[in-house]
N, C-alpha and C. Protein backbone atom coordinates (compact mmCIF):
# COMPACT_ATOMS: atom_id res chain seq x y z
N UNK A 1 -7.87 15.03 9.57
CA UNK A 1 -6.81 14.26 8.94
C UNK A 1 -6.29 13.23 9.91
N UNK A 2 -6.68 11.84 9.43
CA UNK A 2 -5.51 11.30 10.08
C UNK A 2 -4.08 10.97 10.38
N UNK A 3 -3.59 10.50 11.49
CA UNK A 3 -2.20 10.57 11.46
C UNK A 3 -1.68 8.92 10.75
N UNK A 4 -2.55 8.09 10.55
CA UNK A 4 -1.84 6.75 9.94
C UNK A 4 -3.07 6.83 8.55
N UNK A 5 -2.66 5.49 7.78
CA UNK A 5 -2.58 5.59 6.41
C UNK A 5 -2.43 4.10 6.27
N UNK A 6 -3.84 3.38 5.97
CA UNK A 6 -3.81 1.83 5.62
C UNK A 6 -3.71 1.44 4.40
N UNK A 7 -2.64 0.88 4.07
CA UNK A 7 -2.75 0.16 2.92
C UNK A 7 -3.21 -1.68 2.34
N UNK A 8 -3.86 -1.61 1.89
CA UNK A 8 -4.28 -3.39 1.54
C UNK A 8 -3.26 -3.98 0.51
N UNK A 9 -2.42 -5.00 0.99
CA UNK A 9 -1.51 -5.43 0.28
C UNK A 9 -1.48 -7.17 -0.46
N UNK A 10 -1.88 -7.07 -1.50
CA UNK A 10 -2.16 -8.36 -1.87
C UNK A 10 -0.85 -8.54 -3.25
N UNK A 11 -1.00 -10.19 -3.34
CA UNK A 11 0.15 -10.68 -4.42
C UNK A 11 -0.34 -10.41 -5.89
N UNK A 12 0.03 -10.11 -6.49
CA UNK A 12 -0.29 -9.52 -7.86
C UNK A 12 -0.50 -10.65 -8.82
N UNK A 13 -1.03 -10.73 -9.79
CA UNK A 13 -1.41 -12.09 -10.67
C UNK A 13 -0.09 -12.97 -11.53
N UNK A 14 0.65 -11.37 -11.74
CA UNK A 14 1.76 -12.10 -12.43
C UNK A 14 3.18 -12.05 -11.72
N UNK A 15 3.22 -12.11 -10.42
CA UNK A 15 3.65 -11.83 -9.74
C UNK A 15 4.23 -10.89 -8.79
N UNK A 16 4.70 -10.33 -7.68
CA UNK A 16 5.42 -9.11 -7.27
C UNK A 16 4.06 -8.70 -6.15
N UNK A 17 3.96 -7.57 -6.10
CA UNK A 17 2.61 -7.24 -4.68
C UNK A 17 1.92 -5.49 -5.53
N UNK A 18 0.47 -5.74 -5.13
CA UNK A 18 -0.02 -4.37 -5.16
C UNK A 18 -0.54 -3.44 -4.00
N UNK A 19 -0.44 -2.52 -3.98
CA UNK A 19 -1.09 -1.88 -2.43
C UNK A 19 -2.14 -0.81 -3.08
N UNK A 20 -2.99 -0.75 -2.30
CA UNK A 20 -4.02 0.37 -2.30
C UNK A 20 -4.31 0.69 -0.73
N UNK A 21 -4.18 2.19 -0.97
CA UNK A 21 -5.00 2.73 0.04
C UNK A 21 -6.36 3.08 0.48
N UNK A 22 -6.88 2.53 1.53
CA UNK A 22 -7.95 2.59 2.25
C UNK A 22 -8.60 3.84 2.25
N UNK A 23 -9.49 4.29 1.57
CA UNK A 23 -10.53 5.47 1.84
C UNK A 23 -9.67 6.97 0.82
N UNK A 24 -8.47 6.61 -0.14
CA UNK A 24 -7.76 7.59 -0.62
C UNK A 24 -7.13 7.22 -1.83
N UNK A 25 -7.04 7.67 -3.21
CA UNK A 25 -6.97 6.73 -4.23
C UNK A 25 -5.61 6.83 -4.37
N UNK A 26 -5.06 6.00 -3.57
CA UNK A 26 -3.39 5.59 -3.93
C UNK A 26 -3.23 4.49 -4.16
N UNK A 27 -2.67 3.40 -5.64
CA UNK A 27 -2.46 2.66 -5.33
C UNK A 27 -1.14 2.62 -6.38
N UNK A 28 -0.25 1.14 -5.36
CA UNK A 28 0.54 1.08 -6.03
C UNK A 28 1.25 -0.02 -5.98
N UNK A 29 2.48 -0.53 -6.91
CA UNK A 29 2.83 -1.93 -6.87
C UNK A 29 4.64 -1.88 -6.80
N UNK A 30 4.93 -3.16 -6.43
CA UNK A 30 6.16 -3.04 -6.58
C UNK A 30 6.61 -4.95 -6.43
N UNK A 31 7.98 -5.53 -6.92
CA UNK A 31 8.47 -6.21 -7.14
C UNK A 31 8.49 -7.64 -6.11
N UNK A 32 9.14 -6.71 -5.45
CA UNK A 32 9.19 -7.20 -4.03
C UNK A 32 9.05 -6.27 -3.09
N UNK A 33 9.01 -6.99 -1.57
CA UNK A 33 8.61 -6.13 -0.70
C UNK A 33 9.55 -4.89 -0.18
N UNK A 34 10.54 -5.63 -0.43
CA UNK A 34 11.21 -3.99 -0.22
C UNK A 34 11.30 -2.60 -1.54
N UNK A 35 10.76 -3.30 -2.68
CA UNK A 35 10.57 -2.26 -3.91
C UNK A 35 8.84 -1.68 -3.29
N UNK A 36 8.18 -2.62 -3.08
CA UNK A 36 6.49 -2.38 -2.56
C UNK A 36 6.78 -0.74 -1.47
N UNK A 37 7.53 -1.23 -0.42
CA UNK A 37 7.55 -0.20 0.55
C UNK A 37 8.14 0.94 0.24
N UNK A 38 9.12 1.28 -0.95
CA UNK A 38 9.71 2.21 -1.17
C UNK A 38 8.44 2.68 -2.50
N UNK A 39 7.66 2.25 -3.17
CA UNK A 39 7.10 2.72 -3.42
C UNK A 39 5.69 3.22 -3.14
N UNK A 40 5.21 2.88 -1.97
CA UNK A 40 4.31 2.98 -1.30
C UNK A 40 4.83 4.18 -0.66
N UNK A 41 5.74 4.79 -0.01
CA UNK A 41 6.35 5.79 0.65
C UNK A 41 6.51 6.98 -0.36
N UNK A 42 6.90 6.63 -1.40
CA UNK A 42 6.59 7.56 -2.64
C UNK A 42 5.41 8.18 -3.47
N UNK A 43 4.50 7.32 -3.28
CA UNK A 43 3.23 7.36 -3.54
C UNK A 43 2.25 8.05 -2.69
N UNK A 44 2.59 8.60 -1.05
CA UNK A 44 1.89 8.92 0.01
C UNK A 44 2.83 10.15 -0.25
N UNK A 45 3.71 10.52 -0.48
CA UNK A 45 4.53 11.59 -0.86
C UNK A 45 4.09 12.39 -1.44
N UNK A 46 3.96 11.49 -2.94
CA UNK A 46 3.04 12.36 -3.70
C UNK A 46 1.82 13.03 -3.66
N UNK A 47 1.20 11.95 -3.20
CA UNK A 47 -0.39 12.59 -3.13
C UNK A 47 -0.40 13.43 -2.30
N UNK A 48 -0.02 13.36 -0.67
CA UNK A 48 -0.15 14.76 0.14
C UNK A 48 0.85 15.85 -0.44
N UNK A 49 1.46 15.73 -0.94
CA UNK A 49 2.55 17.07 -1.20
C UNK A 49 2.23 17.84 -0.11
N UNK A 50 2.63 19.25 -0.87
CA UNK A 50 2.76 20.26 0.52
C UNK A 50 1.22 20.72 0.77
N UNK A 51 0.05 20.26 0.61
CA UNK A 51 -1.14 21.18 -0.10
C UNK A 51 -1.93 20.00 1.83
N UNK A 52 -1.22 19.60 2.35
CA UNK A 52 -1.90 18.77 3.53
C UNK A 52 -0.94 17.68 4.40
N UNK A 53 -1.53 17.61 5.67
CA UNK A 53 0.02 17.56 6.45
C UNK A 53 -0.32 15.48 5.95
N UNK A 54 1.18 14.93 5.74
CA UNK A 54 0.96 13.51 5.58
C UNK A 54 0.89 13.14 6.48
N UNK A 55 0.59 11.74 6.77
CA UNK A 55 0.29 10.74 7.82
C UNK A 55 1.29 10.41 8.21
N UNK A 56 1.72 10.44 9.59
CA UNK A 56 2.85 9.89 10.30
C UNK A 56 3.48 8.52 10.24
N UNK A 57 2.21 7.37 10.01
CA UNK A 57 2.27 6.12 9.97
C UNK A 57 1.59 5.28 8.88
N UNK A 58 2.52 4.43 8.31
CA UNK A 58 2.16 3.82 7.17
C UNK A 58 1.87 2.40 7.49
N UNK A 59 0.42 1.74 7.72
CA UNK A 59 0.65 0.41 7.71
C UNK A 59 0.54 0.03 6.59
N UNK A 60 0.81 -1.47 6.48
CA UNK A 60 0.47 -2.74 5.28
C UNK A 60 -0.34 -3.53 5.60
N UNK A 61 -1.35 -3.71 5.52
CA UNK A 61 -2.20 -5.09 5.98
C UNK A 61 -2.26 -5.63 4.47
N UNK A 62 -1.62 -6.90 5.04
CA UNK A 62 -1.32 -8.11 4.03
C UNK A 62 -3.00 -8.91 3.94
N UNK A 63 -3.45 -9.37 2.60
CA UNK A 63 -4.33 -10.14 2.39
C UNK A 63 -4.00 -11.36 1.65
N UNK A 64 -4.08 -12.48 1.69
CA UNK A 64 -3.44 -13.40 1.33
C UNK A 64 -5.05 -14.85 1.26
N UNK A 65 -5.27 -15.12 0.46
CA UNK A 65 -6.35 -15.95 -0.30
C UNK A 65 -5.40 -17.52 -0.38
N UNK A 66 -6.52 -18.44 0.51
CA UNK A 66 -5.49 -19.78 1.01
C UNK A 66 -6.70 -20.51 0.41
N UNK A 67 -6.45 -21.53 -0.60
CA UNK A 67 -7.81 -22.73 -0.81
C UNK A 67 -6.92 -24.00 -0.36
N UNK A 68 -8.05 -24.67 0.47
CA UNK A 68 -8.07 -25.59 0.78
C UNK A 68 -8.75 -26.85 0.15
N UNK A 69 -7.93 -28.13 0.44
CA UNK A 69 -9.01 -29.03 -0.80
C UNK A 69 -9.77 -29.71 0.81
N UNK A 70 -10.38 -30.11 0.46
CA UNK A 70 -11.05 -31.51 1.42
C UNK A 70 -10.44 -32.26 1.43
């Protein structure tokens, strides 16, 4: 088990952010970033319950898609 817990955090189509976790099927969304993180913390809650020890550390790695014109 590891002790951290990556999440991929991209902007959602109709706005607000989604996260998924890396290698563990959590995903989840929220408004803004401080609704994102409180539900991302809820969501890692859930899934480990008491049945496995959770991850100490929660990152966010932000992905963010930039077009450029010529």
């Amino acid at each position: 088990m590891s002790s951290e817990i990556i999440f991929e955090v991209t902007e959602g189509e109709e706005g607000g952010y989604c996260a998924s976790a890396l290698g563990y099927g959590i995903n989840t969304q929220g408004e803004t970033l401080s609704k994102l993180r409180a539900m991302v913390r809820d969501a890692v809650a859930c899934y480990f319950d008491n049945s496995q020890p959770t991850p100490k550390i929660i990152r966010l790695h932000f992905v963010r898609d930039e077009v450029m014109a010529r």
